[in-house]
C-alpha atoms as a PDB file:
ATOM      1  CA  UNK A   1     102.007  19.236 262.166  1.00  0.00           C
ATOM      2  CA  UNK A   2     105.796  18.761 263.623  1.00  0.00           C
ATOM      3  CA  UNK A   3     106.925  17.619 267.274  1.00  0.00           C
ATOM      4  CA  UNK A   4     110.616  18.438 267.458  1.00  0.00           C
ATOM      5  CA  UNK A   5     111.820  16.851 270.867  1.00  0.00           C
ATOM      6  CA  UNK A   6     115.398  18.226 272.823  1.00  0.00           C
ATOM      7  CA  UNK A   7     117.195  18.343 275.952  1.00  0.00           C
ATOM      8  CA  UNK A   8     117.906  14.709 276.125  1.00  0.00           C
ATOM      9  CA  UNK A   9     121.426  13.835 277.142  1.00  0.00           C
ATOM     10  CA  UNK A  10     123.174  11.772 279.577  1.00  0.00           C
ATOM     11  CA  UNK A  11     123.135  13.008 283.769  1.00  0.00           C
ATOM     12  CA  UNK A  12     123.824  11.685 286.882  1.00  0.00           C
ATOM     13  CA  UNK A  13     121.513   9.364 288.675  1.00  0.00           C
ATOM     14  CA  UNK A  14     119.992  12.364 291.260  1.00  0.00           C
ATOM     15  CA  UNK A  15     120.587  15.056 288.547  1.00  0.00           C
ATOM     16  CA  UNK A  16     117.935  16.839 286.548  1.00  0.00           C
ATOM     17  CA  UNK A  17     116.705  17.727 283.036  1.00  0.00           C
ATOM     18  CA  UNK A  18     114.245  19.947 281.338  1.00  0.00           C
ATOM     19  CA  UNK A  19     112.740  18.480 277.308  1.00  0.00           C
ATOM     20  CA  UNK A  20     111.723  20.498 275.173  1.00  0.00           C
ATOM     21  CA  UNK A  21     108.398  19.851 272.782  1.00  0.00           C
ATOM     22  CA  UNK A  22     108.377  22.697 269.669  1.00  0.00           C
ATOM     23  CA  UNK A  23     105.429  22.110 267.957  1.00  0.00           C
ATOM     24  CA  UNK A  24     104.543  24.046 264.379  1.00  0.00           C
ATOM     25  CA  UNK A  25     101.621  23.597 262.499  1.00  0.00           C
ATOM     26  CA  UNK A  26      98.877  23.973 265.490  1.00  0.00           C
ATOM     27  CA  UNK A  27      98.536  25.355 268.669  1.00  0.00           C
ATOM     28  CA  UNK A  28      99.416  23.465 271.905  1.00  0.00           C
ATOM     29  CA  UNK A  29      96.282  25.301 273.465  1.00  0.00           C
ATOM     30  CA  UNK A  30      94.680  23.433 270.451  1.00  0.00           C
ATOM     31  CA  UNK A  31      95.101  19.674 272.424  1.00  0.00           C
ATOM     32  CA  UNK A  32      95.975  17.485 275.062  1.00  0.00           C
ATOM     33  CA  UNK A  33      99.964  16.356 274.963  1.00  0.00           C
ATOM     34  CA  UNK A  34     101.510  13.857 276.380  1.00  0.00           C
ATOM     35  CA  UNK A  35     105.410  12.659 277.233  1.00  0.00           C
ATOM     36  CA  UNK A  36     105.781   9.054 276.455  1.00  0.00           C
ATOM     37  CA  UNK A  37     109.352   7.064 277.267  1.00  0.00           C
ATOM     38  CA  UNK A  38     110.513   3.510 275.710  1.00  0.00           C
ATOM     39  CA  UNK A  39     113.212   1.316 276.452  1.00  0.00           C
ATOM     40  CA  UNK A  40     114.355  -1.338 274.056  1.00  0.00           C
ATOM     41  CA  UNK A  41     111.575  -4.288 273.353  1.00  0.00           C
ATOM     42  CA  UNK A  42     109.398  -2.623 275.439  1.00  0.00           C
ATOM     43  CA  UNK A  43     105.696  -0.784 274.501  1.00  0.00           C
ATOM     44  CA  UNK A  44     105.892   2.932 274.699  1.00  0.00           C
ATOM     45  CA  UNK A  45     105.105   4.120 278.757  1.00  0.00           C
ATOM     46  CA  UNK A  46     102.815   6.934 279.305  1.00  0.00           C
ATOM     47  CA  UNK A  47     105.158   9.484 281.645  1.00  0.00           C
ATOM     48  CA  UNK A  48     102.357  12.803 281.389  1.00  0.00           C
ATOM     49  CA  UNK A  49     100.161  14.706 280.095  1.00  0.00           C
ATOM     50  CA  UNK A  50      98.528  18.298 280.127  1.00  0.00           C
ATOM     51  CA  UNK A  51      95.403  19.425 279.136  1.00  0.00           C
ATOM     52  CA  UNK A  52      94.713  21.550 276.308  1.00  0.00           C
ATOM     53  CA  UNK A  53      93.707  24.230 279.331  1.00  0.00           C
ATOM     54  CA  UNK A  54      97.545  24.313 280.357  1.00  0.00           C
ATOM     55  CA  UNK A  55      96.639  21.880 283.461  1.00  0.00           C
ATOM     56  CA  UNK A  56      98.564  18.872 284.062  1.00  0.00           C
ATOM     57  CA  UNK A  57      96.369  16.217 284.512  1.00  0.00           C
ATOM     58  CA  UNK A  58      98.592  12.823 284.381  1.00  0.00           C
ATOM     59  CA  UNK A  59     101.899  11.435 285.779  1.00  0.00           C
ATOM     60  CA  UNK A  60     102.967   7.781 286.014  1.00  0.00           C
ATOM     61  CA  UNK A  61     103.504   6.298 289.891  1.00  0.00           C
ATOM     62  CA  UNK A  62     107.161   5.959 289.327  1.00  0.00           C
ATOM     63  CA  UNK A  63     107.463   9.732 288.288  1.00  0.00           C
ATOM     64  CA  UNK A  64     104.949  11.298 290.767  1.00  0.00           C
ATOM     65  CA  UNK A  65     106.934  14.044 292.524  1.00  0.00           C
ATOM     66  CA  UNK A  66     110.000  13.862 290.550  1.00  0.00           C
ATOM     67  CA  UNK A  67     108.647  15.058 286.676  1.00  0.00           C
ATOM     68  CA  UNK A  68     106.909  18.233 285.909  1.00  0.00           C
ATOM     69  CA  UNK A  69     104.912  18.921 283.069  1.00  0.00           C
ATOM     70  CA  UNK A  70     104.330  22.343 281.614  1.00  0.00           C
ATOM     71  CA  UNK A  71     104.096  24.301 278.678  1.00  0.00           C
ATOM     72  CA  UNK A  72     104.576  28.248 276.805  1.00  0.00           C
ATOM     73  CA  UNK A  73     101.784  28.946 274.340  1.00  0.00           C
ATOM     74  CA  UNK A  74     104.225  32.046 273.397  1.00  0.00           C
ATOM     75  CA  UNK A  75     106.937  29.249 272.215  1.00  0.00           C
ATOM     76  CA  UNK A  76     104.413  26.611 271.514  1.00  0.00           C
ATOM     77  CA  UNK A  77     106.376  24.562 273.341  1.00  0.00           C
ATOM     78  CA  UNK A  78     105.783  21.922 275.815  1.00  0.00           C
ATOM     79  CA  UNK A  79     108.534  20.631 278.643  1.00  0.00           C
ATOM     80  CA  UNK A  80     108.868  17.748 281.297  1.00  0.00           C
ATOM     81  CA  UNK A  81     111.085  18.968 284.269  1.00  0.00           C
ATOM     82  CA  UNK A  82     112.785  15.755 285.469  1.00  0.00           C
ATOM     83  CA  UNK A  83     114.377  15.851 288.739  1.00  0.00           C
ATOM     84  CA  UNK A  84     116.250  12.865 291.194  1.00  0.00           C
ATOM     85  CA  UNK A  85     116.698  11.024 287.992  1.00  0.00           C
ATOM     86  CA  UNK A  86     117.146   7.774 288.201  1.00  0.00           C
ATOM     87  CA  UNK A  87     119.030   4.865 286.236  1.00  0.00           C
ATOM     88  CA  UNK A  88     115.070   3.243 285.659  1.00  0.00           C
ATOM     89  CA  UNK A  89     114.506   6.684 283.691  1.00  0.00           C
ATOM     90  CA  UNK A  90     116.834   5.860 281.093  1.00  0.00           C
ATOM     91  CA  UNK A  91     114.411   5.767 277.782  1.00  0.00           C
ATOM     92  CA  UNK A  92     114.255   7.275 274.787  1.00  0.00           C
ATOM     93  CA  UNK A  93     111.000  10.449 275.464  1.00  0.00           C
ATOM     94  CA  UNK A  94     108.680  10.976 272.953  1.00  0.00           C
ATOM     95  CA  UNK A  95     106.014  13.938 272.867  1.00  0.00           C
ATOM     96  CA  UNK A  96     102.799  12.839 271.346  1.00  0.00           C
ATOM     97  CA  UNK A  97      99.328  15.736 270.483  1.00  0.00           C
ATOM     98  CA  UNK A  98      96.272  13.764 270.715  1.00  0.00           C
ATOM     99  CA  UNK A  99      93.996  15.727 268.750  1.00  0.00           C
ATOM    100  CA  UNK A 100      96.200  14.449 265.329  1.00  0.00           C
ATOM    101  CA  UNK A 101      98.040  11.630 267.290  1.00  0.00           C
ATOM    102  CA  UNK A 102     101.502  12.559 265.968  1.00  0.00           C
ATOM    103  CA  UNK A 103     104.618  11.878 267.904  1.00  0.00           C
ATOM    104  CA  UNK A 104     107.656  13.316 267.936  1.00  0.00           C
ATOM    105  CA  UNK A 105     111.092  11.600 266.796  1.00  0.00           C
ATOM    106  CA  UNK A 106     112.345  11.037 270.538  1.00  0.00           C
ATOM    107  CA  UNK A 107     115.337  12.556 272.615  1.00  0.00           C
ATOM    108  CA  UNK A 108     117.178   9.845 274.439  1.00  0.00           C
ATOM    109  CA  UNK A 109     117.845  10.391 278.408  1.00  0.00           C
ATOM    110  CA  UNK A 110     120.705   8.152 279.671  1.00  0.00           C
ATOM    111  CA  UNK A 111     120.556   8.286 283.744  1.00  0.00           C
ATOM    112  CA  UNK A 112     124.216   6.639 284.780  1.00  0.00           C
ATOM    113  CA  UNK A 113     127.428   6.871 286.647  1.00  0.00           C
END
């Protein structure tokens, strides 16, 4: 099982960006997966997750409306569409599947000016 996280980078606070999730090893259809952020000496924050039917079923209250979870069983990939960034959305974003609980090694997001 791998999690291979990308798409991180810095943007503009009101800018957007799409991370990418490969996974190898399994299916994506196989399990729930999640997006998870962290900021330095703070616990890991659940962002979203999607079923293992393709249906997003999970989104924090301070993303609600601005994040997007989806997924490509032809890539095996999963993504979180992040729009109106903002500076509190600076973290490093992990990708977790729950069926093995493995996590990905993170893609840092820097929202600034």
């Amino acid at each position: 099982v791998q999690l291979v996280e990308s798409g991180g980078g810095l943007v503009q606070p009101g800018g957007s960006l799409r991370l990418s999730c490969a996974a190898s090893g399994f299916s994506i259809s196989d399990s729930a997966m999640s997006w998870y952020r962290q900021t330095p000496g703070n616990e890991r924050e659940h962002v979203a997750r999607i079923a293992s039917t393709g249906g997003p079923i999970y989104y924090a209250d301070s993303v609600k409306g601005r994040f997007a979870i989806s997924r490509d069983i032809t890539k095996n990939t999963m993504y979180l569409q992040m729009d109106s960034l903002k500076p509190d959305d600076t973290a490093v974003y992990y990708c977790r599947v729950l069926l093995w609980d493995y996590w990905g090694q993170g893609t840092q997001v820097t929202v600034s000016s």
